[in-house]
PDB file of N, CA and C in Angstrom:
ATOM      1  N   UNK A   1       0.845  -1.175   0.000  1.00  0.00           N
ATOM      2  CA  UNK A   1       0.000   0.000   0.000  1.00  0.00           C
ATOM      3  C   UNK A   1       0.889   1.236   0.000  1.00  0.00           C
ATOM      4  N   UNK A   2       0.626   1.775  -0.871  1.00  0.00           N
ATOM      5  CA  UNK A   2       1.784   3.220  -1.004  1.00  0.00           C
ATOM      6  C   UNK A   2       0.772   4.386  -0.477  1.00  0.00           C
ATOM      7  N   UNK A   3       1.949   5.213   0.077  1.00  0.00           N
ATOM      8  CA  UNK A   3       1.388   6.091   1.113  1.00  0.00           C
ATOM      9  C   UNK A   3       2.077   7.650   0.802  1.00  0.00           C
ATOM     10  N   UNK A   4       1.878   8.548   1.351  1.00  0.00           N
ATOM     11  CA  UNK A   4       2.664   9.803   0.775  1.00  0.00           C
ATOM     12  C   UNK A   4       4.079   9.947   1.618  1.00  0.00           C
ATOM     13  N   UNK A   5       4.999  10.866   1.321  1.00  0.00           N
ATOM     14  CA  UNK A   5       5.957  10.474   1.802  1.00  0.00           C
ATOM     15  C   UNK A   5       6.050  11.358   3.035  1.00  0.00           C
ATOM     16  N   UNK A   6       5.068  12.577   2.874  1.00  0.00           N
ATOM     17  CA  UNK A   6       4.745  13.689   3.451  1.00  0.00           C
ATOM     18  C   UNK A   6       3.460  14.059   2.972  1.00  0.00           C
ATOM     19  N   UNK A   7       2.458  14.323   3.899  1.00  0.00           N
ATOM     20  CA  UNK A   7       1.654  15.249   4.135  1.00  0.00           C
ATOM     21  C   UNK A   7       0.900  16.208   3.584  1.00  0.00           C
ATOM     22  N   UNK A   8       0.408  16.668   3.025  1.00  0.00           N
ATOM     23  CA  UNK A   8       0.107  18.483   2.527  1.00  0.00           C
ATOM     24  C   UNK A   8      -0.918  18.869   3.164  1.00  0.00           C
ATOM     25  N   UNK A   9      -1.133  19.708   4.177  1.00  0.00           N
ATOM     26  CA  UNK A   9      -2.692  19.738   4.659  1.00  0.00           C
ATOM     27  C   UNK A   9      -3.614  20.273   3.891  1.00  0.00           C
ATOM     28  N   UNK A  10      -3.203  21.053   3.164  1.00  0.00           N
ATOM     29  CA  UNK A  10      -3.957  21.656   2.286  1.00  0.00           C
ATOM     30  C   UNK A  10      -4.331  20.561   0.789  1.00  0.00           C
ATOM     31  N   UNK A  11      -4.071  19.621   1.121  1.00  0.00           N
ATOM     32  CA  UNK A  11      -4.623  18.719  -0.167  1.00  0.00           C
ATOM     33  C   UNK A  11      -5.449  17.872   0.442  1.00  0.00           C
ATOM     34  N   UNK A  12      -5.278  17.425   2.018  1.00  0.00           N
ATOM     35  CA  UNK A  12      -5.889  16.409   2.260  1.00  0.00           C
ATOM     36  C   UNK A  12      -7.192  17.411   2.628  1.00  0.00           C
ATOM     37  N   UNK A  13      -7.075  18.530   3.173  1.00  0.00           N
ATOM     38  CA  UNK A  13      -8.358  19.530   3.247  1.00  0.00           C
ATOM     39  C   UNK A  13      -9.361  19.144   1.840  1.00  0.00           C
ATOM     40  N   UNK A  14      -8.235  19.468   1.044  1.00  0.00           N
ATOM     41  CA  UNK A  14      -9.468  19.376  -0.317  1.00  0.00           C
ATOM     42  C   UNK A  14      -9.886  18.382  -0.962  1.00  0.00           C
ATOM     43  N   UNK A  15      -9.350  17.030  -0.507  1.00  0.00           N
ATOM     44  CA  UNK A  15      -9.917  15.762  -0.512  1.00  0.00           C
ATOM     45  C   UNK A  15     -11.036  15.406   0.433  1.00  0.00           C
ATOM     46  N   UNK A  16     -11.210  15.731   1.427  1.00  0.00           N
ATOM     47  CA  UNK A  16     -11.836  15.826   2.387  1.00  0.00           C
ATOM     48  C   UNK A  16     -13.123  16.330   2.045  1.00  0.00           C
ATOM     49  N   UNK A  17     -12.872  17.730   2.108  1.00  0.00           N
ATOM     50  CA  UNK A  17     -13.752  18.662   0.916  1.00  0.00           C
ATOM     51  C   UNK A  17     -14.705  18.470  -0.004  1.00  0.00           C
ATOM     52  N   UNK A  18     -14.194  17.879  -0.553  1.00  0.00           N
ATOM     53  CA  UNK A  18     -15.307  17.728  -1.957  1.00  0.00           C
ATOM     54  C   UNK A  18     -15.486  16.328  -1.154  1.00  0.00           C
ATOM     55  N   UNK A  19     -14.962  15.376  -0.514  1.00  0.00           N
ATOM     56  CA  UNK A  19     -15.632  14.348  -0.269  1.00  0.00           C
ATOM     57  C   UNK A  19     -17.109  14.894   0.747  1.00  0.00           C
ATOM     58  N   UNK A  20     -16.869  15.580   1.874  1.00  0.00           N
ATOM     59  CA  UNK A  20     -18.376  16.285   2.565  1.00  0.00           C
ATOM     60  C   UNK A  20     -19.177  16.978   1.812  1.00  0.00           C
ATOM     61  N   UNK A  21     -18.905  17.517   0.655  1.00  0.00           N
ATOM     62  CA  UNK A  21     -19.641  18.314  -0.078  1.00  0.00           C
ATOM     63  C   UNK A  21     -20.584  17.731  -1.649  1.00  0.00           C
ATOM     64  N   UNK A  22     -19.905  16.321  -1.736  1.00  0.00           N
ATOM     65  CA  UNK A  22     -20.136  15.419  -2.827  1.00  0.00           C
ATOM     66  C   UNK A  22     -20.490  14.210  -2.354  1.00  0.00           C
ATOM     67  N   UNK A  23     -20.468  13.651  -1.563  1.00  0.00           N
ATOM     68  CA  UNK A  23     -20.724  12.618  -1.296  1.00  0.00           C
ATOM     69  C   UNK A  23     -20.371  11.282  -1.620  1.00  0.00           C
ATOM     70  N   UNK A  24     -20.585   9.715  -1.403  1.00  0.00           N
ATOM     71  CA  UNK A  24     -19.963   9.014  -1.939  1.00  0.00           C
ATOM     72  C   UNK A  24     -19.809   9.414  -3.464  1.00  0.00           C
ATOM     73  N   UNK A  25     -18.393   8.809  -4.267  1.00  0.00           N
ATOM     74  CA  UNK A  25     -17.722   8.861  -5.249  1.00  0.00           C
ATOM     75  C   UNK A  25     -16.809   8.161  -5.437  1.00  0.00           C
ATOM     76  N   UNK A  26     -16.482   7.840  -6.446  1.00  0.00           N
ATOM     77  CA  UNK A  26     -15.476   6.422  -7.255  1.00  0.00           C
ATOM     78  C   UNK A  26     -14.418   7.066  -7.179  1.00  0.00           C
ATOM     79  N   UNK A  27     -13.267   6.385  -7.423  1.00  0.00           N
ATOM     80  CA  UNK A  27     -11.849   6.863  -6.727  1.00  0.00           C
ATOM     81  C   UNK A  27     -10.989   8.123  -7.823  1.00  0.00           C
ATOM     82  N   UNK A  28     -11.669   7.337  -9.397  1.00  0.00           N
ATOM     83  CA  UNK A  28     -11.202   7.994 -10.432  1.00  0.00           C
ATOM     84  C   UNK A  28     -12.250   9.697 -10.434  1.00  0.00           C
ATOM     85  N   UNK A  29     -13.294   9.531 -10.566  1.00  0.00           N
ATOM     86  CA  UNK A  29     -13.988  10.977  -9.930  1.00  0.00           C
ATOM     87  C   UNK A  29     -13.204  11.828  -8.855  1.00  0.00           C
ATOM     88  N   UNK A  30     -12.856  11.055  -7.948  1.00  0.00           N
ATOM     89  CA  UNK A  30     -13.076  12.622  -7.083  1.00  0.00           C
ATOM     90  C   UNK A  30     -11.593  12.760  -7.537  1.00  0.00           C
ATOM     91  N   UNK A  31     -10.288  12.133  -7.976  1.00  0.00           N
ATOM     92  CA  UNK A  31      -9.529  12.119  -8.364  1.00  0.00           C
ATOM     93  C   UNK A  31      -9.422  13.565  -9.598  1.00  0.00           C
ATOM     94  N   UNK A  32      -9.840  12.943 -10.225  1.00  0.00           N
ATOM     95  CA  UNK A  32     -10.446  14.051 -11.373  1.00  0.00           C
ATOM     96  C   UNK A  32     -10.632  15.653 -10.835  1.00  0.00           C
ATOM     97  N   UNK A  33     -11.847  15.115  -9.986  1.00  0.00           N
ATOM     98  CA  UNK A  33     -12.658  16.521  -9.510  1.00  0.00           C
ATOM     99  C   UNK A  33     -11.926  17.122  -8.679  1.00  0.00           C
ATOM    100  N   UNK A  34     -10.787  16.213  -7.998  1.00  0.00           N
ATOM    101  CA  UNK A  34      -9.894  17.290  -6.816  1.00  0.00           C
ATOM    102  C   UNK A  34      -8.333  17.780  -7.478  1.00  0.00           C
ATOM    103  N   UNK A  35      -8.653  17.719  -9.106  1.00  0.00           N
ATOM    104  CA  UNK A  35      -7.512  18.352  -9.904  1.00  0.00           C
ATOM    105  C   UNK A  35      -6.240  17.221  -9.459  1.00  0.00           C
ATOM    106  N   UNK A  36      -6.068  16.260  -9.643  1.00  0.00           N
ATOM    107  CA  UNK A  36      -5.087  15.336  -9.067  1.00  0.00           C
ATOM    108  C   UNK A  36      -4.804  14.502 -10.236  1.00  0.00           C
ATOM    109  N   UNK A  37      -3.539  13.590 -10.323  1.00  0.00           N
ATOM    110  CA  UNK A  37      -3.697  12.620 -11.268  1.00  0.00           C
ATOM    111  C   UNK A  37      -3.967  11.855 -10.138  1.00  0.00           C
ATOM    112  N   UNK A  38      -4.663  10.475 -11.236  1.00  0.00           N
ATOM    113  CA  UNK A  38      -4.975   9.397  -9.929  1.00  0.00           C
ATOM    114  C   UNK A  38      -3.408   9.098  -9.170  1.00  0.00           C
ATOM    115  N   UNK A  39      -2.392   8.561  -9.882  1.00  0.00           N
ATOM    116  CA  UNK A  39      -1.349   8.205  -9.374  1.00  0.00           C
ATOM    117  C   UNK A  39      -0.487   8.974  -7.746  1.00  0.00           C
ATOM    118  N   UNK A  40      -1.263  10.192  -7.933  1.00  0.00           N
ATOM    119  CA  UNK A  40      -0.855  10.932  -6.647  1.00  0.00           C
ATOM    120  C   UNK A  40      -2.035  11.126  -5.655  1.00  0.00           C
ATOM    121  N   UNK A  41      -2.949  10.961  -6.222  1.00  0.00           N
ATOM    122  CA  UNK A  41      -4.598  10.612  -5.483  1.00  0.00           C
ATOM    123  C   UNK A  41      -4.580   9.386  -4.442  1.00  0.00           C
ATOM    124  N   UNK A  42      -4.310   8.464  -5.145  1.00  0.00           N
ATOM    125  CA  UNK A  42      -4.272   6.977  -4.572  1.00  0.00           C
ATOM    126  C   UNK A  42      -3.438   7.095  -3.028  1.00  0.00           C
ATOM    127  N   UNK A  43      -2.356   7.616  -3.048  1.00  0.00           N
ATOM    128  CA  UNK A  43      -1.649   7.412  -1.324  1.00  0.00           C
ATOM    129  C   UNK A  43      -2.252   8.296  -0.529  1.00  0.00           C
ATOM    130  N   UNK A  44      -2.507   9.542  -1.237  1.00  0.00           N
ATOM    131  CA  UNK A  44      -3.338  10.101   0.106  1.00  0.00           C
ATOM    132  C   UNK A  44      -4.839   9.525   0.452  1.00  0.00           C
ATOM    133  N   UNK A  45      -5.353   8.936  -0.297  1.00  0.00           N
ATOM    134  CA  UNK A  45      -6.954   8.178  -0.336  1.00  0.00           C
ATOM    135  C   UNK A  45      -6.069   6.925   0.828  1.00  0.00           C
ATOM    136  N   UNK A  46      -5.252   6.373   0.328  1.00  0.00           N
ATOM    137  CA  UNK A  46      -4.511   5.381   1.471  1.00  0.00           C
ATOM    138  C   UNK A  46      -4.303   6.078   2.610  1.00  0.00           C
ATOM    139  N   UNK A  47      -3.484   6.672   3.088  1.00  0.00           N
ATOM    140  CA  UNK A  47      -3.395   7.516   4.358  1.00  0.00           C
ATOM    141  C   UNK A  47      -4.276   7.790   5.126  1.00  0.00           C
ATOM    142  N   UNK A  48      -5.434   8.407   4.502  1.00  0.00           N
ATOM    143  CA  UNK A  48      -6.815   9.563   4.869  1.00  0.00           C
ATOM    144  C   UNK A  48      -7.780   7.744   5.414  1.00  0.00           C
ATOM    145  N   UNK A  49      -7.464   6.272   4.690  1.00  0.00           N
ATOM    146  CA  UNK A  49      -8.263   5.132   4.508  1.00  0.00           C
ATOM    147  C   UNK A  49      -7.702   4.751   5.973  1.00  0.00           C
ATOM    148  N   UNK A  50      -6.513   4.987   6.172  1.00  0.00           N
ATOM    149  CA  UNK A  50      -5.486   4.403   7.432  1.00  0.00           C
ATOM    150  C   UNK A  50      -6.017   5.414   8.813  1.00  0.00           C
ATOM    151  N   UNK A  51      -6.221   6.311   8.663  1.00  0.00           N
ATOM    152  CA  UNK A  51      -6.383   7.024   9.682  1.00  0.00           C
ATOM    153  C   UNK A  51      -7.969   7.160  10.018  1.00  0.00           C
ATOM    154  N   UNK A  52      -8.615   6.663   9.095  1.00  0.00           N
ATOM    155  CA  UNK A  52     -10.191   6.486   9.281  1.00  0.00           C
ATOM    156  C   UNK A  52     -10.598   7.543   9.366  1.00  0.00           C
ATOM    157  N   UNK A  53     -10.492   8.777   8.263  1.00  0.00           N
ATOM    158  CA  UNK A  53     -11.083  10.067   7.583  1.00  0.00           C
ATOM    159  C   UNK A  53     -11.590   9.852   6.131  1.00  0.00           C
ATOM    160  N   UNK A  54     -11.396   8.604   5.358  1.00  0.00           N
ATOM    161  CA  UNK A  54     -12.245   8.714   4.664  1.00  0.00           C
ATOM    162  C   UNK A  54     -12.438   6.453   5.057  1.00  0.00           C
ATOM    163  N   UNK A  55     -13.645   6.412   3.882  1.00  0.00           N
ATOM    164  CA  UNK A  55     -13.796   4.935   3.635  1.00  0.00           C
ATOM    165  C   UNK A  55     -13.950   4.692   2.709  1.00  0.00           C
ATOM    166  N   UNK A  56     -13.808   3.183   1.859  1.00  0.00           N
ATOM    167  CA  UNK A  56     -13.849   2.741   0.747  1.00  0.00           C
ATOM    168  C   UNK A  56     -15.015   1.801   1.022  1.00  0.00           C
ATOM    169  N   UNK A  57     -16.383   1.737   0.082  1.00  0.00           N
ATOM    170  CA  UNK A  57     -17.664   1.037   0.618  1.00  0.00           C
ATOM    171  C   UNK A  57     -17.866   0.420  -0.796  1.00  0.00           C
ATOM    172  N   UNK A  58     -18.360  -1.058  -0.748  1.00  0.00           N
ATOM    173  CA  UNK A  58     -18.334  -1.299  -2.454  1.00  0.00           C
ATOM    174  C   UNK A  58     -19.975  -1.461  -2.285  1.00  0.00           C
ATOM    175  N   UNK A  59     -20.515  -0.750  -3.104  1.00  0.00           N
ATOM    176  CA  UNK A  59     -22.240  -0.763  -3.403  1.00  0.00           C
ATOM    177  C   UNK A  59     -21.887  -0.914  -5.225  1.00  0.00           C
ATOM    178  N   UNK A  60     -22.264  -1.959  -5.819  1.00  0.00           N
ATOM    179  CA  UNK A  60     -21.854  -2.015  -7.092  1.00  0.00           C
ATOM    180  C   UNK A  60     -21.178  -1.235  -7.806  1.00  0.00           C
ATOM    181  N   UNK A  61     -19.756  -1.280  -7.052  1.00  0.00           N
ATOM    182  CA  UNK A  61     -18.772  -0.664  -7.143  1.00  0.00           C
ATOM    183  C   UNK A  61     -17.861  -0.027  -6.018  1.00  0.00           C
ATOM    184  N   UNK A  62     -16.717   0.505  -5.969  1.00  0.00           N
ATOM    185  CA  UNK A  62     -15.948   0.727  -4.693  1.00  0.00           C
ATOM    186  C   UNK A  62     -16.240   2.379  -5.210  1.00  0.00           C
ATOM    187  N   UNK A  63     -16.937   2.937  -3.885  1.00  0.00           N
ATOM    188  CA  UNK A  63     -16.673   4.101  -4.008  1.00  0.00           C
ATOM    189  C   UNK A  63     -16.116   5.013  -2.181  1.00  0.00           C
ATOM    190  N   UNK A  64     -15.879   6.058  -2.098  1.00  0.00           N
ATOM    191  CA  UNK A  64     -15.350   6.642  -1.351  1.00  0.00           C
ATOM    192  C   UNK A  64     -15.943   7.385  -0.657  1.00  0.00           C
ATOM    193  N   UNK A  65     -16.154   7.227   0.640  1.00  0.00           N
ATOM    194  CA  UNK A  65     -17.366   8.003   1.702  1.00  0.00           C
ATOM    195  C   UNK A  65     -16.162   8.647   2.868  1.00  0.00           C
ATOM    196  N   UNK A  66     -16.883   9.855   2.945  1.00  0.00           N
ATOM    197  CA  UNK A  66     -16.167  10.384   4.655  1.00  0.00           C
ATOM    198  C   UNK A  66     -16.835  10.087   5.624  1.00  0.00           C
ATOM    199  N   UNK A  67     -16.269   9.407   6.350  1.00  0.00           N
ATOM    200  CA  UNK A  67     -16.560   8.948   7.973  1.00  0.00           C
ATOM    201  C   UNK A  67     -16.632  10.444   8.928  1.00  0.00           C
ATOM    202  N   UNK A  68     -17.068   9.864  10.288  1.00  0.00           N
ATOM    203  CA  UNK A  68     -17.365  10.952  11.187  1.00  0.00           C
ATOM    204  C   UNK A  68     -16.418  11.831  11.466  1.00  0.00           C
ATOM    205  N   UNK A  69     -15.402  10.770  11.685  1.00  0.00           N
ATOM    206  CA  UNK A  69     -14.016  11.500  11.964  1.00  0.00           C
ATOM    207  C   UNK A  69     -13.733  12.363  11.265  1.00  0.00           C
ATOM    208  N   UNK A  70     -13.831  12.197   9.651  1.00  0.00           N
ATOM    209  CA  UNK A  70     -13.274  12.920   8.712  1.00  0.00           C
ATOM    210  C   UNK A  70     -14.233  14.158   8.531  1.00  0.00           C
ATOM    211  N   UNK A  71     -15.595  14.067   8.951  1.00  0.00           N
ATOM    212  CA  UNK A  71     -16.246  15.335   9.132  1.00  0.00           C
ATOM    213  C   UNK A  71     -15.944  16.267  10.075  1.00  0.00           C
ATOM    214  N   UNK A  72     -15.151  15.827  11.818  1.00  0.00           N
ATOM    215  CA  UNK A  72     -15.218  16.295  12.711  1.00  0.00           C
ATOM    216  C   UNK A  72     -13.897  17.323  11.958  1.00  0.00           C
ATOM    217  N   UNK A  73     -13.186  16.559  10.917  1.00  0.00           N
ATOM    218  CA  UNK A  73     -11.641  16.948  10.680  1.00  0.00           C
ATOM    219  C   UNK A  73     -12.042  18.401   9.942  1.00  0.00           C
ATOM    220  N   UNK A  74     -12.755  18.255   9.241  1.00  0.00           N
ATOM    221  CA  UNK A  74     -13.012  18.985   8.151  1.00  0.00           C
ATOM    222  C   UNK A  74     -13.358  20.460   8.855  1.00  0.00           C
ATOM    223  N   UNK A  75     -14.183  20.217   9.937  1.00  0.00           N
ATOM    224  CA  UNK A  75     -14.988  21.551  10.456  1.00  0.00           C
ATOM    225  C   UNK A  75     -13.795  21.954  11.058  1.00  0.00           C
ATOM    226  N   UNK A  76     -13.167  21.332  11.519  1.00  0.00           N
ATOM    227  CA  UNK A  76     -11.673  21.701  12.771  1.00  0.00           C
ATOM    228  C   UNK A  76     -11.126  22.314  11.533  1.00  0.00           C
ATOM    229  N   UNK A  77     -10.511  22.382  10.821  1.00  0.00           N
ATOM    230  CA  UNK A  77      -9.783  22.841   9.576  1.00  0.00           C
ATOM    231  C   UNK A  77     -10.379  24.391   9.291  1.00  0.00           C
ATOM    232  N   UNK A  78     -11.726  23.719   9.091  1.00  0.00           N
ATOM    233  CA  UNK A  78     -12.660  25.202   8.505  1.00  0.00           C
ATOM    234  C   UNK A  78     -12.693  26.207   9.763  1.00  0.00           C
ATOM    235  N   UNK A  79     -12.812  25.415  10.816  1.00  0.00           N
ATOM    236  CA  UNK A  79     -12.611  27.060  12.070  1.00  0.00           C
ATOM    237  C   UNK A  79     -11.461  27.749  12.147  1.00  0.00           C
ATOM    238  N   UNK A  80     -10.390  26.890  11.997  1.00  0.00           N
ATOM    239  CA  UNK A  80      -8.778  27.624  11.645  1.00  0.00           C
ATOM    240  C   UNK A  80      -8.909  28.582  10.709  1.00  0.00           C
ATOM    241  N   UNK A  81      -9.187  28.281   9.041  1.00  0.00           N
ATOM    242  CA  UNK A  81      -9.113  29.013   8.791  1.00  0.00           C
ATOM    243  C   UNK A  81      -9.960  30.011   8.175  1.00  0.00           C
ATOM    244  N   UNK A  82     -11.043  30.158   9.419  1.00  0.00           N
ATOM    245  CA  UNK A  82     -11.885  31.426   9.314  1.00  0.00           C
ATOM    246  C   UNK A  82     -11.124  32.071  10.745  1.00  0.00           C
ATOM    247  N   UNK A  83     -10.429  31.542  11.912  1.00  0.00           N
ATOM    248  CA  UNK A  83     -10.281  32.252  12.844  1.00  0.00           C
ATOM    249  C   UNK A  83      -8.684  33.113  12.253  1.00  0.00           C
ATOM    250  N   UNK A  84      -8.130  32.750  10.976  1.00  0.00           N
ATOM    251  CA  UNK A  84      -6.626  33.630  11.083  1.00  0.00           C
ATOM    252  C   UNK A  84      -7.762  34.761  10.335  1.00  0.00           C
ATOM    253  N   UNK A  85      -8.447  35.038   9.541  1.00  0.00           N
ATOM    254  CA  UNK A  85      -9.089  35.994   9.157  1.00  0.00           C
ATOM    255  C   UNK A  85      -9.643  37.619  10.241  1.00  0.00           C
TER     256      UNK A  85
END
């Protein structure tokens, strides 16, 4: 399972992101939709899968849901950065 080698918060924000705002989605979609190639998509979808902020659910087909955690993450993110404002 390949993983990132580092971090970006600001990418996993926007994976996150469109995952609360879109809802389940296939790996190549949100891939797409979060401006990514898949090839650099895939370890952080691993990472975000490892830390239980997002999930992989197969309903005739594997697609990609945010868990609670990954909602609680998302709002924590969004109060930061409305509070440097």
């Amino acid at each position: 399972m390949k993983v990132p080698a580092r971090i970006e918060i600001k990418t996993l924000k926007k994976i996150l992101d469109y995952s609360y705002k879109k809802g389940p989605q296939r790996k190549t979609n949100m891939a797409t939709n979060c401006k990514m190639s898949y090839t650099r998509f895939v370890p952080y979808l691993n990472i975000m899968v490892i830390m239980n902020l997002l999930e992989i659910v197969e309903n005739e087909g594997y697609f990609v849901i945010i868990t609670e955690l990954g909602r609680w993450v998302i709002d924590q993110l969004d109060d930061i950065d409305h509070s440097d404002h």
